[in-house]
Protein backbone atom coordinates (compact mmCIF):
# COMPACT_ATOMS: atom_id res chain seq x y z
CA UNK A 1 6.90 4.21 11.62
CA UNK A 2 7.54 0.28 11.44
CA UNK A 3 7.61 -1.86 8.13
CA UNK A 4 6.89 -5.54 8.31
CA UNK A 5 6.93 -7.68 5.59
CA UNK A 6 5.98 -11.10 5.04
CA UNK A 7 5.22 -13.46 2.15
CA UNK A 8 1.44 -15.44 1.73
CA UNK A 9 2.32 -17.52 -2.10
CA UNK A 10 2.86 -15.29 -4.25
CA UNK A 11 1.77 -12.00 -2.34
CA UNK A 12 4.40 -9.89 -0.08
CA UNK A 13 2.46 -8.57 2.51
CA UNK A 14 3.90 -4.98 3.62
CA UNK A 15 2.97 -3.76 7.53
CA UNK A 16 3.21 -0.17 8.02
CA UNK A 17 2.69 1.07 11.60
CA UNK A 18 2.72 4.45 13.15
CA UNK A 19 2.93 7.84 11.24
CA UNK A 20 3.63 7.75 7.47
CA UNK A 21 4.56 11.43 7.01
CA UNK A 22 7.52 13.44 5.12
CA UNK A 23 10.28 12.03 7.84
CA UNK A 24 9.32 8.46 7.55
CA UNK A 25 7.98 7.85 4.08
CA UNK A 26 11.58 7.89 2.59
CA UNK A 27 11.85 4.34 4.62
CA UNK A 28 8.57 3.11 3.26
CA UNK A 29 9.42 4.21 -0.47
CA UNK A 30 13.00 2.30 0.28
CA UNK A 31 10.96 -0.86 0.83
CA UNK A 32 8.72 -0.68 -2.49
CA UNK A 33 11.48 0.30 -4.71
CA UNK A 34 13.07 -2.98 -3.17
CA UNK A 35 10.06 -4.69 -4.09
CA UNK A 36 9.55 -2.74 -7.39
CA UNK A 37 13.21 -3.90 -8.55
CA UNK A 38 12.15 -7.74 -7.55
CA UNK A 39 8.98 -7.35 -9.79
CA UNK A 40 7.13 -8.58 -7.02
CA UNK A 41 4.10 -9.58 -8.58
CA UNK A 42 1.76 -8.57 -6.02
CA UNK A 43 1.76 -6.26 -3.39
CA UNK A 44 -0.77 -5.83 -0.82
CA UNK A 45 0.01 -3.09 1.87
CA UNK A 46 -1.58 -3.66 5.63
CA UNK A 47 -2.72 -0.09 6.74
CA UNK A 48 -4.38 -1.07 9.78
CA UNK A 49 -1.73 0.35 11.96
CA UNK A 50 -1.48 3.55 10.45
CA UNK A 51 -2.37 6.54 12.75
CA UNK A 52 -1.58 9.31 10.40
CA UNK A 53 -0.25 9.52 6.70
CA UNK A 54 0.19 13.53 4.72
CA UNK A 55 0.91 14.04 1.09
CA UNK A 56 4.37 12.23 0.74
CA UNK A 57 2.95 9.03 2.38
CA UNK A 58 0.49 9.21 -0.47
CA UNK A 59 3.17 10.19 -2.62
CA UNK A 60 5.03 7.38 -1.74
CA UNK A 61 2.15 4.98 -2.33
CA UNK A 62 1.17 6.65 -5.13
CA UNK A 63 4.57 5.64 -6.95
CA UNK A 64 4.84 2.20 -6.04
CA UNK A 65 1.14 1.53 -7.86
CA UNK A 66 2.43 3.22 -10.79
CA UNK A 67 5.92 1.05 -10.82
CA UNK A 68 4.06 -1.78 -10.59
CA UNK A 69 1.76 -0.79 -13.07
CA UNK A 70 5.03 -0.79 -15.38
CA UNK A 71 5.86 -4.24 -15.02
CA UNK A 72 2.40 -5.97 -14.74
CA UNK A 73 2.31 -6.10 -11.39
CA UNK A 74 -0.78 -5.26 -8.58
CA UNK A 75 -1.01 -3.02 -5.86
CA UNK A 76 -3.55 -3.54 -3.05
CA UNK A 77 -4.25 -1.92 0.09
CA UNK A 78 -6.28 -2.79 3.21
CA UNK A 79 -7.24 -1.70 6.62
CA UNK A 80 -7.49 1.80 6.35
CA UNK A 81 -9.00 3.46 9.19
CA UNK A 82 -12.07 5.43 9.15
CA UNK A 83 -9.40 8.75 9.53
CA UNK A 84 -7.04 7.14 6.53
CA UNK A 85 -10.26 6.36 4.46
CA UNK A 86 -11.07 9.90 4.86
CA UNK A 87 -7.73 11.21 3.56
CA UNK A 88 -7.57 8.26 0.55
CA UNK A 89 -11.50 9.82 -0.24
CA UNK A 90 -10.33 13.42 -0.11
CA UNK A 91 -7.70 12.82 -2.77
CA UNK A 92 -9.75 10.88 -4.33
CA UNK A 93 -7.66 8.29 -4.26
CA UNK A 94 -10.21 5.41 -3.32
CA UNK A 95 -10.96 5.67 -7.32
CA UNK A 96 -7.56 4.50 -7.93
CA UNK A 97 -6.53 2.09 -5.67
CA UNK A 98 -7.81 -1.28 -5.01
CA UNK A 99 -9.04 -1.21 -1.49
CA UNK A 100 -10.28 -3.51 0.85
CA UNK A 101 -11.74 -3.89 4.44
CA UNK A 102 -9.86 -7.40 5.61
CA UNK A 103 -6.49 -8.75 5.31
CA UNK A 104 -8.71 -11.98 4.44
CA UNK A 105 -10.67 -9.75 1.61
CA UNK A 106 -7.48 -8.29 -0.04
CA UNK A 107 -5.67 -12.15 0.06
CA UNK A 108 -9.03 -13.62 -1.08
CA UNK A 109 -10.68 -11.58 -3.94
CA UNK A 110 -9.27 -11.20 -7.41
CA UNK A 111 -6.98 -8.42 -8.45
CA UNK A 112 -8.98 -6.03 -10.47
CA UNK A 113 -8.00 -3.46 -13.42
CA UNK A 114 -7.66 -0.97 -11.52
């Protein structure tokens, strides 16, 4: 797995590439909790290059939208894959996160409640 990150105003755009499984999430949670402690006010986390994710991928996901939650802050995700979609829909987790298609979409549209 590879994490990017870049800033667009007042958006930090995280990259994850590869496999997000039990031996690489504890890298990706690093990065949020780095964000998390910056009370970064948004987040928006680029899926598109995501092959696989298991539980602690969604684990790790999971808690950074509930951190941010804490301190006002929003979570979005976008570019899931028609096999990553699948996993997000069979946790049901496309009811909690705010998901879009496009990298254009997530920057463009406004945060909901979610």
């Amino acid at each position: 797995m590879e994490i990017k990150q870049r800033a667009s105003n007042d958006v930090v755009i995280v990259g994850l590439s590869g496999e997000v499984d039990m031996s690489t999430s504890p890298e990706a949670r690093r990065a949020f909790l780095d964000l998390v402690e910056k009370k970064t006010p948004k987040i928006l986390v680029d899926l598109s290059s995501v092959s696989y994710i298991d539980s602690s991928g969604l684990a790790t996901l999971v808690e950074c939208f509930q951190n941010t939650r804490k301190y006002g802050g929003k979570l979005r995700l976008f570019g899931l894959n028609e096999n990553i979609k699948d996993v997000f829909t069979l946790a049901r987790l496309d009811t909690i996160f705010d998901i879009k298609e496009t990298e254009q979409d997530a920057l463009s549209k406004p945060y909901n409640a979610k």
